[in-house]
N, C-alpha and C. Protein backbone atom coordinates (compact mmCIF):
# COMPACT_ATOMS: atom_id res chain seq x y z
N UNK A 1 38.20 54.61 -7.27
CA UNK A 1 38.85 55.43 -6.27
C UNK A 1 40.34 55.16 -6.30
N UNK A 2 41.24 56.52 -6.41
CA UNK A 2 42.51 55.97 -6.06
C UNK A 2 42.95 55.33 -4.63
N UNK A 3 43.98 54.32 -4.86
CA UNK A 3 44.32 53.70 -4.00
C UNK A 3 45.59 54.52 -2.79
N UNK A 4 46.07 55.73 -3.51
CA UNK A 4 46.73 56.61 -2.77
C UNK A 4 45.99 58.16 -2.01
N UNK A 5 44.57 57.74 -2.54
CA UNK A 5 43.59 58.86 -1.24
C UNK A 5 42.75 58.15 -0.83
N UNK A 6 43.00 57.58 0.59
CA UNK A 6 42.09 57.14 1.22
C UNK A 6 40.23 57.67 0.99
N UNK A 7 39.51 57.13 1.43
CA UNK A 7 38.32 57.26 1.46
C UNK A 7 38.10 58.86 2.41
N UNK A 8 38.64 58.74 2.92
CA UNK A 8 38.17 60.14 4.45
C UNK A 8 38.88 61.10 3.35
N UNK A 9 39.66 61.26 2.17
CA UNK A 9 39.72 62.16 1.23
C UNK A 9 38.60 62.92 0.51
N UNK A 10 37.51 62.62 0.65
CA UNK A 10 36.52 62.79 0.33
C UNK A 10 35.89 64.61 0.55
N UNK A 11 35.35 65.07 -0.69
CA UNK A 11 35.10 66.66 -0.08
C UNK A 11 33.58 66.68 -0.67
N UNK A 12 32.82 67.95 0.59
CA UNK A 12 31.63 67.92 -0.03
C UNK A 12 31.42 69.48 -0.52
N UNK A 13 30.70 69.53 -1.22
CA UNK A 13 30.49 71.24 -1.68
C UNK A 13 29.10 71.02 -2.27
N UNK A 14 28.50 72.09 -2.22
CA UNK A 14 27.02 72.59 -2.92
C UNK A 14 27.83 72.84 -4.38
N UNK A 15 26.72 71.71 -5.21
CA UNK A 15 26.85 71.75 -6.49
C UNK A 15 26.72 73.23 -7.52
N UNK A 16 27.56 73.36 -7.97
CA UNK A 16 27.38 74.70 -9.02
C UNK A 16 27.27 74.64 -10.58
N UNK A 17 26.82 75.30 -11.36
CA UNK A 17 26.56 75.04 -12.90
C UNK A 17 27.22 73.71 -13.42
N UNK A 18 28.65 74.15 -13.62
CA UNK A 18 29.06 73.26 -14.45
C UNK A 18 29.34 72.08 -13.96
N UNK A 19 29.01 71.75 -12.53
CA UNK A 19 28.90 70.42 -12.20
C UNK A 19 27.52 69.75 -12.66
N UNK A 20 26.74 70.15 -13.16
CA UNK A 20 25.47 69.71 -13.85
C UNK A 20 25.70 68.46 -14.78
N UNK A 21 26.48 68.57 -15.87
CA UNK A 21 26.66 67.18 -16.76
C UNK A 21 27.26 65.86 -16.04
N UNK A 22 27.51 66.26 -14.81
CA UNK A 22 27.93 65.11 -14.38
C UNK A 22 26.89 64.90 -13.22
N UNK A 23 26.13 65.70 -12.59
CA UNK A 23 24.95 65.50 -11.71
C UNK A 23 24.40 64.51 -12.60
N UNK A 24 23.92 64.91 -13.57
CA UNK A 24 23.04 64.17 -14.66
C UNK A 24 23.08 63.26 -15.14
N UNK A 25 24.16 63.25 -15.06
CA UNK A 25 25.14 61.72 -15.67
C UNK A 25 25.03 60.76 -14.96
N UNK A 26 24.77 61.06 -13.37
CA UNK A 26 24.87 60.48 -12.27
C UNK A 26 23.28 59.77 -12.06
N UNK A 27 22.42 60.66 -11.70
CA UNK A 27 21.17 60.62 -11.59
C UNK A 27 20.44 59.61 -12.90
N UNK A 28 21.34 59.61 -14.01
CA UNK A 28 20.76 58.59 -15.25
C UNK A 28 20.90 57.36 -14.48
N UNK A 29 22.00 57.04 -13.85
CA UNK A 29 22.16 55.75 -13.28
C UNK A 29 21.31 54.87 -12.62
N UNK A 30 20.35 56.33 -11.85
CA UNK A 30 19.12 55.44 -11.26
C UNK A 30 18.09 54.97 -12.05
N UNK A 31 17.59 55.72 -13.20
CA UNK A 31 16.65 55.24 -13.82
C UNK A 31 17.07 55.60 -15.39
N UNK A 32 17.87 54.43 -15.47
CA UNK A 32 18.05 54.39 -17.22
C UNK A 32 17.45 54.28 -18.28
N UNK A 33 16.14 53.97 -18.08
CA UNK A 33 15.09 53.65 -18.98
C UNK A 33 14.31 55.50 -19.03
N UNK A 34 14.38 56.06 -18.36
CA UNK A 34 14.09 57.42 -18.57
C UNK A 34 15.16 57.92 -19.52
N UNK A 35 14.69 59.17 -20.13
CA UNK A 35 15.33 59.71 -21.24
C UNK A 35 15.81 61.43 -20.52
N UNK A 36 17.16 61.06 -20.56
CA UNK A 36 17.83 62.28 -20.13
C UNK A 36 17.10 63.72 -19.79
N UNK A 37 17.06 64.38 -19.04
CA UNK A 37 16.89 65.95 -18.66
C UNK A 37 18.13 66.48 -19.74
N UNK A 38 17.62 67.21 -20.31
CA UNK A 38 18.05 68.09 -21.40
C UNK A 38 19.26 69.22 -20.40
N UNK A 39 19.99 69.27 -20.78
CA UNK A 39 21.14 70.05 -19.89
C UNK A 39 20.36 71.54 -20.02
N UNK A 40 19.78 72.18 -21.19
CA UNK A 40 19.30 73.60 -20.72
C UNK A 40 18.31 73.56 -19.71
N UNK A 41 17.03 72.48 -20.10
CA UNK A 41 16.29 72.80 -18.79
C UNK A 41 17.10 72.19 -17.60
N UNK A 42 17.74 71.42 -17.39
CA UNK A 42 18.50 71.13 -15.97
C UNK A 42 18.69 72.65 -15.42
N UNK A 43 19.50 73.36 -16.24
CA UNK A 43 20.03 74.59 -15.86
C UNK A 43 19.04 75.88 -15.22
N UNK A 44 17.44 75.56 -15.91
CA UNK A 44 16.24 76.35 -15.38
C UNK A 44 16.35 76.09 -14.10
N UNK A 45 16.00 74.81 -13.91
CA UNK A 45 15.57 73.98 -12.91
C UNK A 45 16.39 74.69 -11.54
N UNK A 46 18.27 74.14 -11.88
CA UNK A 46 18.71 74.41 -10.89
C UNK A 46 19.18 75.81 -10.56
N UNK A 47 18.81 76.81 -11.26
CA UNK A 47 18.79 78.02 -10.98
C UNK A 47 17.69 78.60 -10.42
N UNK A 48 16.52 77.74 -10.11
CA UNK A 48 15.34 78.61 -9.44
C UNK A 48 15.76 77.58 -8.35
N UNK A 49 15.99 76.40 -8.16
CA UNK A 49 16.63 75.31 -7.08
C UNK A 49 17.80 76.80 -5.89
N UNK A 50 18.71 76.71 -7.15
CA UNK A 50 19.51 78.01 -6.09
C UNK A 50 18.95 79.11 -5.42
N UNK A 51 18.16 79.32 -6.13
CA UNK A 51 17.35 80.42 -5.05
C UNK A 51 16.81 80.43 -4.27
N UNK A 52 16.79 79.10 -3.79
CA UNK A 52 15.61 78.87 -2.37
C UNK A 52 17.09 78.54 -1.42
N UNK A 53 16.96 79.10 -0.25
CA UNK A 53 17.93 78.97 0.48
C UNK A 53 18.54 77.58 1.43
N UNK A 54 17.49 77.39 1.56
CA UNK A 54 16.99 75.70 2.03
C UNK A 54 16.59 74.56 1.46
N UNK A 55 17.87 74.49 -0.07
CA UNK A 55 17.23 73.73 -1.09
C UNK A 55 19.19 73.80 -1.83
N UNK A 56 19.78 72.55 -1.44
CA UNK A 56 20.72 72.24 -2.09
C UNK A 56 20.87 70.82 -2.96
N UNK A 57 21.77 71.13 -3.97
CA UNK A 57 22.28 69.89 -4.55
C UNK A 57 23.57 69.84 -4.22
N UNK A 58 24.04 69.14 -2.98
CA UNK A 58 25.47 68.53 -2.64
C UNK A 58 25.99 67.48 -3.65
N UNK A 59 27.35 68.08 -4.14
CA UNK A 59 28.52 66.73 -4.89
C UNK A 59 29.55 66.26 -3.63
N UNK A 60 29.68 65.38 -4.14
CA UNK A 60 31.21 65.01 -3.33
C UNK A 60 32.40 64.19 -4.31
N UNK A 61 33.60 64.86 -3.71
CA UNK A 61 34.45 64.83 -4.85
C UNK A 61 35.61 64.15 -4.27
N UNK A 62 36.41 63.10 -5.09
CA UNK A 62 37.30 62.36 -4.46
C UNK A 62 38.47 62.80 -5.79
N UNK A 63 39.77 62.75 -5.33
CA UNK A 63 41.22 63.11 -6.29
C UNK A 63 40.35 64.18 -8.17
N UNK A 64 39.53 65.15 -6.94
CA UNK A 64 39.10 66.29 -7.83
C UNK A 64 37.60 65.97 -8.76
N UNK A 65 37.36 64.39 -8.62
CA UNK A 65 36.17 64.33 -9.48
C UNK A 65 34.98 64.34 -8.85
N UNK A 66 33.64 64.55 -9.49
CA UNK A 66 32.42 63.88 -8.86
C UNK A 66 32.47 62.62 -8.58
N UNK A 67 32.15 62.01 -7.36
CA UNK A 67 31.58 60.38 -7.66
C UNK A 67 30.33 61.01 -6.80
N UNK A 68 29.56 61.38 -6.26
CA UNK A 68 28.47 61.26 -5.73
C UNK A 68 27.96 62.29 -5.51
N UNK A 69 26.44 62.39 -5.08
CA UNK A 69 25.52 63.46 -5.59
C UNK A 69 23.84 63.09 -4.63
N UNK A 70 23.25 64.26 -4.14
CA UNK A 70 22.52 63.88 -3.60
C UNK A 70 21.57 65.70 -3.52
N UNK A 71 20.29 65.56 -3.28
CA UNK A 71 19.59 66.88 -2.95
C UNK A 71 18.83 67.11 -1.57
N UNK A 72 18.80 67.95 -1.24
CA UNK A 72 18.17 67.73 0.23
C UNK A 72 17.52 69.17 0.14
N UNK A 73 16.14 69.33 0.94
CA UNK A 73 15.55 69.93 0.99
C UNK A 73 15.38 70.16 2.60
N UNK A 74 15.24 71.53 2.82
CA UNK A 74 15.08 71.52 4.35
C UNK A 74 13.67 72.27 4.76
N UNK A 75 12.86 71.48 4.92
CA UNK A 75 11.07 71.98 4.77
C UNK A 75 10.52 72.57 5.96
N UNK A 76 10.29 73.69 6.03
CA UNK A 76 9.37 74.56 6.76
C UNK A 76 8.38 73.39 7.55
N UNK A 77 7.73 73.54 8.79
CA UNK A 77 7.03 72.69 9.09
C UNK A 77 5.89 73.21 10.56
N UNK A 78 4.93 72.94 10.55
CA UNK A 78 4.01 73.85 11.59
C UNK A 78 3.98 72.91 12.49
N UNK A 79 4.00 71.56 12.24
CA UNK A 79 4.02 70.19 13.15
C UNK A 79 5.00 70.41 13.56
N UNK A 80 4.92 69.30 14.77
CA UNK A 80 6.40 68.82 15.07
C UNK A 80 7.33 69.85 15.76
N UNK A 81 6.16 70.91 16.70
CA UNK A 81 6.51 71.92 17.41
C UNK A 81 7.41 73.27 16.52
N UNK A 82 6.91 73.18 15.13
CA UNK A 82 7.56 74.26 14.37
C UNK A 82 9.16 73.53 14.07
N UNK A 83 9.66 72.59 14.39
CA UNK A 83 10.54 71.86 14.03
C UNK A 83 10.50 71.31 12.83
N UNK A 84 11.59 71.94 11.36
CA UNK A 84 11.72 71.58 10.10
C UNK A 84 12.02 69.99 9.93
N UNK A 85 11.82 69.85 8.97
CA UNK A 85 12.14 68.49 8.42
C UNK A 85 13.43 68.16 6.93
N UNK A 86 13.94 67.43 7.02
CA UNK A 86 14.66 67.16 5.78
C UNK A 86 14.59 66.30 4.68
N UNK A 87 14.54 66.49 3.58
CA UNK A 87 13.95 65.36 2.77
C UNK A 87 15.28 65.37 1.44
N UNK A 88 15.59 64.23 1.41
CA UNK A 88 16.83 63.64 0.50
C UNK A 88 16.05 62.94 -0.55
N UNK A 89 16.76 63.49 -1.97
CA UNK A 89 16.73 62.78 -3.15
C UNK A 89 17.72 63.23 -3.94
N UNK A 90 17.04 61.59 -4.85
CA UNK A 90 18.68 62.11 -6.23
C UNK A 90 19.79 61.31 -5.26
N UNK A 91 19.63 60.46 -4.34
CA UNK A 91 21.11 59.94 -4.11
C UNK A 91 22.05 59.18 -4.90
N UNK A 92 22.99 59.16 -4.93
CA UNK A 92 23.78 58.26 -5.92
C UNK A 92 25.05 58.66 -6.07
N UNK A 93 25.76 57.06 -6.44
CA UNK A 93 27.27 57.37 -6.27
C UNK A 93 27.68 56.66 -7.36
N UNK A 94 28.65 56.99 -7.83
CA UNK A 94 28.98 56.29 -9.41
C UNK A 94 28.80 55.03 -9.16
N UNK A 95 28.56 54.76 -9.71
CA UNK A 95 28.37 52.67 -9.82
C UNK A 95 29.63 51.85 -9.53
N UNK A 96 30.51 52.40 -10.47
CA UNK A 96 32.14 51.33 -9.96
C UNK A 96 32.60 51.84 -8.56
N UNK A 97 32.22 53.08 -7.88
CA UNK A 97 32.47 52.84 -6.60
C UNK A 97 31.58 52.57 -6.12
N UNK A 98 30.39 51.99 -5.90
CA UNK A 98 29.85 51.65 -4.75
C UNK A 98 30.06 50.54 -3.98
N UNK A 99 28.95 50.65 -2.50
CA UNK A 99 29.99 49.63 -1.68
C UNK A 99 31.22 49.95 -1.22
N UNK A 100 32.06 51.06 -1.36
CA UNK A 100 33.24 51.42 -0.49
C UNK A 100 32.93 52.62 0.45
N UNK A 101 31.92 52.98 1.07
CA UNK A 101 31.32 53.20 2.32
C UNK A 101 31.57 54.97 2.12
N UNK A 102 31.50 55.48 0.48
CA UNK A 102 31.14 56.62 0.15
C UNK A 102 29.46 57.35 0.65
N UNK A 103 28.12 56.39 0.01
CA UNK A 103 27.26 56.79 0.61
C UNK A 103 26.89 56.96 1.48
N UNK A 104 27.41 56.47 2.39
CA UNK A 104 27.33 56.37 4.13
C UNK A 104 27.42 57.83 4.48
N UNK A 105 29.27 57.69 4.06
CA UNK A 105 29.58 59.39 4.22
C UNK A 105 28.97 60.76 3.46
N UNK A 106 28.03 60.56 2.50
CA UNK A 106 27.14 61.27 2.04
C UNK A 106 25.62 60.83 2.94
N UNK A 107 24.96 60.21 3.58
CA UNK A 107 23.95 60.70 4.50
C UNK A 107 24.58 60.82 5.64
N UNK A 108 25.79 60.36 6.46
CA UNK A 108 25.95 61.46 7.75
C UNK A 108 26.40 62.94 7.10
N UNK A 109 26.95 62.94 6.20
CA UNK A 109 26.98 64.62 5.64
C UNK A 109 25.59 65.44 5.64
N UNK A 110 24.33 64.47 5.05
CA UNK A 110 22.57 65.26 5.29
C UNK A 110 22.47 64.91 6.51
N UNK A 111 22.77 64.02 7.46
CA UNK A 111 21.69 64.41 8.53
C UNK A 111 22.68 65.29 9.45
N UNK A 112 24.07 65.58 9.15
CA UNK A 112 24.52 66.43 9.82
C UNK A 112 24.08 67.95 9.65
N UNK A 113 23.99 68.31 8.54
CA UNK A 113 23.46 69.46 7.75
C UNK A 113 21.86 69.45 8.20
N UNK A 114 21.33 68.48 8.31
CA UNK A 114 19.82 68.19 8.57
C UNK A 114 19.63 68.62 10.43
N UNK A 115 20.59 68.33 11.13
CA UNK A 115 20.78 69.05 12.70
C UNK A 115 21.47 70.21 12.61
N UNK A 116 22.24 70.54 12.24
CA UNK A 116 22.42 71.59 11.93
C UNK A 116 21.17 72.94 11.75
N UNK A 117 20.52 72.39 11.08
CA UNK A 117 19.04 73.53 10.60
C UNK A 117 17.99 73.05 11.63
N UNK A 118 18.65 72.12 12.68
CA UNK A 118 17.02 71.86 13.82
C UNK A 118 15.95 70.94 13.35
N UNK A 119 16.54 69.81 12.54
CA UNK A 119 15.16 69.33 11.85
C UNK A 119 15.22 68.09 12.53
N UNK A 120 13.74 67.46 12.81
CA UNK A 120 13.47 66.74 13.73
C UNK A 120 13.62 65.32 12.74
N UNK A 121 13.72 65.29 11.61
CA UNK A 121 14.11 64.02 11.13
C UNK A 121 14.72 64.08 9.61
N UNK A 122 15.16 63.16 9.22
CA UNK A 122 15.77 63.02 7.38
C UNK A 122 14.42 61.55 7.00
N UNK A 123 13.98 62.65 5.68
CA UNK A 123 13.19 61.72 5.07
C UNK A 123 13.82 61.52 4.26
N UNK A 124 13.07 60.05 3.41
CA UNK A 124 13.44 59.75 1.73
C UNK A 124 13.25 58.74 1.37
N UNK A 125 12.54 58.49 0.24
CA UNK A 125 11.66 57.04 -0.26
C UNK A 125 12.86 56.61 -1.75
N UNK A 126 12.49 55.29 -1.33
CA UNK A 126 13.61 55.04 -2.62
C UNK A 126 12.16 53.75 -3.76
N UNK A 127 12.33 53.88 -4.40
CA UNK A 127 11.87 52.85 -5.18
C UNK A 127 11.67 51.19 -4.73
N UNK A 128 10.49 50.91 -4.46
CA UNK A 128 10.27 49.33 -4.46
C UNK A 128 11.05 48.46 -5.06
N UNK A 129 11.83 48.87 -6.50
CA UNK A 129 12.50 48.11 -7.43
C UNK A 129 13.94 47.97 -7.08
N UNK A 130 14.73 48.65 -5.75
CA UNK A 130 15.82 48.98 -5.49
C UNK A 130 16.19 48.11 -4.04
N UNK A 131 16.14 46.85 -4.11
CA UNK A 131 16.10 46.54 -2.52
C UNK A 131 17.88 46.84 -1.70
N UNK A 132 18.62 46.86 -2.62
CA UNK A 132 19.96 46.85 -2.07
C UNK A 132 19.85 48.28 -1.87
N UNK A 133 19.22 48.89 -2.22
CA UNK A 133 19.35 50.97 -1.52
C UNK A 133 18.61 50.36 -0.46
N UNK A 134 17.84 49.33 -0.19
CA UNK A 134 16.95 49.79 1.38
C UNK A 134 17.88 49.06 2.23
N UNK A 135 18.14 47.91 1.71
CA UNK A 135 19.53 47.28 3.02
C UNK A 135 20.63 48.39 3.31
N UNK A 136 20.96 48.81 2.38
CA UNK A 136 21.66 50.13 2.80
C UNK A 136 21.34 51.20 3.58
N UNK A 137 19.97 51.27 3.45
CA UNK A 137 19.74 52.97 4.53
C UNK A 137 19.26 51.81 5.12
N UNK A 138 18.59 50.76 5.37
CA UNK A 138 18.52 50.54 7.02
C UNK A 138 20.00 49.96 8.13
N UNK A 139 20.86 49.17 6.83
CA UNK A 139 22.27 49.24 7.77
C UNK A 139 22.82 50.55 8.40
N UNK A 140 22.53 51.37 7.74
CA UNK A 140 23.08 52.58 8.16
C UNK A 140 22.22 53.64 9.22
N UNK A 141 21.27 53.04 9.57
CA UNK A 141 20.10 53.59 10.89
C UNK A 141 19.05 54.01 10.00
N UNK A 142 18.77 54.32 9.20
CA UNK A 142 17.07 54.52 8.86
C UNK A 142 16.57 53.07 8.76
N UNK A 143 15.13 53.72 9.08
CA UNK A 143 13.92 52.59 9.57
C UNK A 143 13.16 52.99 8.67
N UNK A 144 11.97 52.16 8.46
CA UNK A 144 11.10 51.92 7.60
C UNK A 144 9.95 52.96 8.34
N UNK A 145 9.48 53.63 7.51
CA UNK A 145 8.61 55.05 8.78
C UNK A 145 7.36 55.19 7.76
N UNK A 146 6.70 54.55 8.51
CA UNK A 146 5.07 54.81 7.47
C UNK A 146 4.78 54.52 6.27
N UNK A 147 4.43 55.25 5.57
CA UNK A 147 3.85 54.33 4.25
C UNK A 147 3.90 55.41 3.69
N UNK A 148 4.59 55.29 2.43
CA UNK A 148 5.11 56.83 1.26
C UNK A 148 3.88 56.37 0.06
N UNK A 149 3.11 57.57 -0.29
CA UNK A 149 1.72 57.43 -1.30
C UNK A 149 2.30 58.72 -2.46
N UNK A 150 2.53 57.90 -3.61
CA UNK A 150 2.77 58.72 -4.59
C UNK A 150 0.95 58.42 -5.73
N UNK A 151 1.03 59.58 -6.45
CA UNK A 151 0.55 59.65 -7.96
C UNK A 151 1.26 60.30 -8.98
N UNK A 152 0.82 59.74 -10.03
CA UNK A 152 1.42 60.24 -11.08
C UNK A 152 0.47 61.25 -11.45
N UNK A 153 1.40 62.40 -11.93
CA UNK A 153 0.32 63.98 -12.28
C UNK A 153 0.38 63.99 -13.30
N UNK A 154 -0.35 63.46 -14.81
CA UNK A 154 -0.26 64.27 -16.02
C UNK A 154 0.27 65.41 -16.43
């Protein structure tokens, strides 16, 4: 980060095409042992992604670049008195900045956007293997909320 734009310099925008190689770039960071998303299918992906109206990939950009990146989904819901829900993934902020209180300002950016649309809470499971992401979302007010059950789908 430059040292002549403060942190509150910070801008957010819904990600567009050619911010993709660097979404990607970003998202490798979490799991490096996976083998890259191919930039054409990225481009499938986030073009049927754009078409759902309630389905963004937010960047945030400091002295013009990406450093951070996140997706949020805003889910229809019959529970919860017809009150939607929000669900965050894909978070991540370049590695040499983290720790300077960028991600922070990327989840009050979702759960602001997340009240905004009426949704009665922000979900999002991070990996067992990641304990410094959970000291992080619980310093920052998320709590530990039930028990997340994945499978793997062939």
């Amino acid at each position: 980060m430059n040292a002549t734009q403060p942190l509150q310099a910070v801008a957010f925008r819904r990600a567009v095409e050619a911010d993709l190689p660097t979404v990607l770039a970003l998202i490798a960071e979490l799991a490096p042992d996976e083998a890259p998303l191919p930039l054409e299918r990225a481009r499938e992906i986030f073009a049927r992604m754009q078409a759902s109206p309630r389905l963004a990939v937010w960047v945030v950009e400091h002295g013009g670049a990406v450093i951070g990146t996140y997706t949020m989904q805003i889910m229809e819901n019959l529970g919860h008195q017809g009150s939607p829900a929000a669900i965050v993934e894909s978070v991540v902020v370049v590695g040499a900045l983290r720790g300077q209180g960028i991600g922070e300002l990327m989840m009050r950016h979702a759960t602001d956007r997340a009240a905004e649309a009426g949704c009665y809470k922000v979900a999002l499971s991070s990996n067992r293997k990641r304990p410094a992401a959970h000291r992080f979302y619980r310093r920052i007010g998320f709590r530990d909320h039930g028990v997340s059950f994945a499978i793997d789908v062939p």
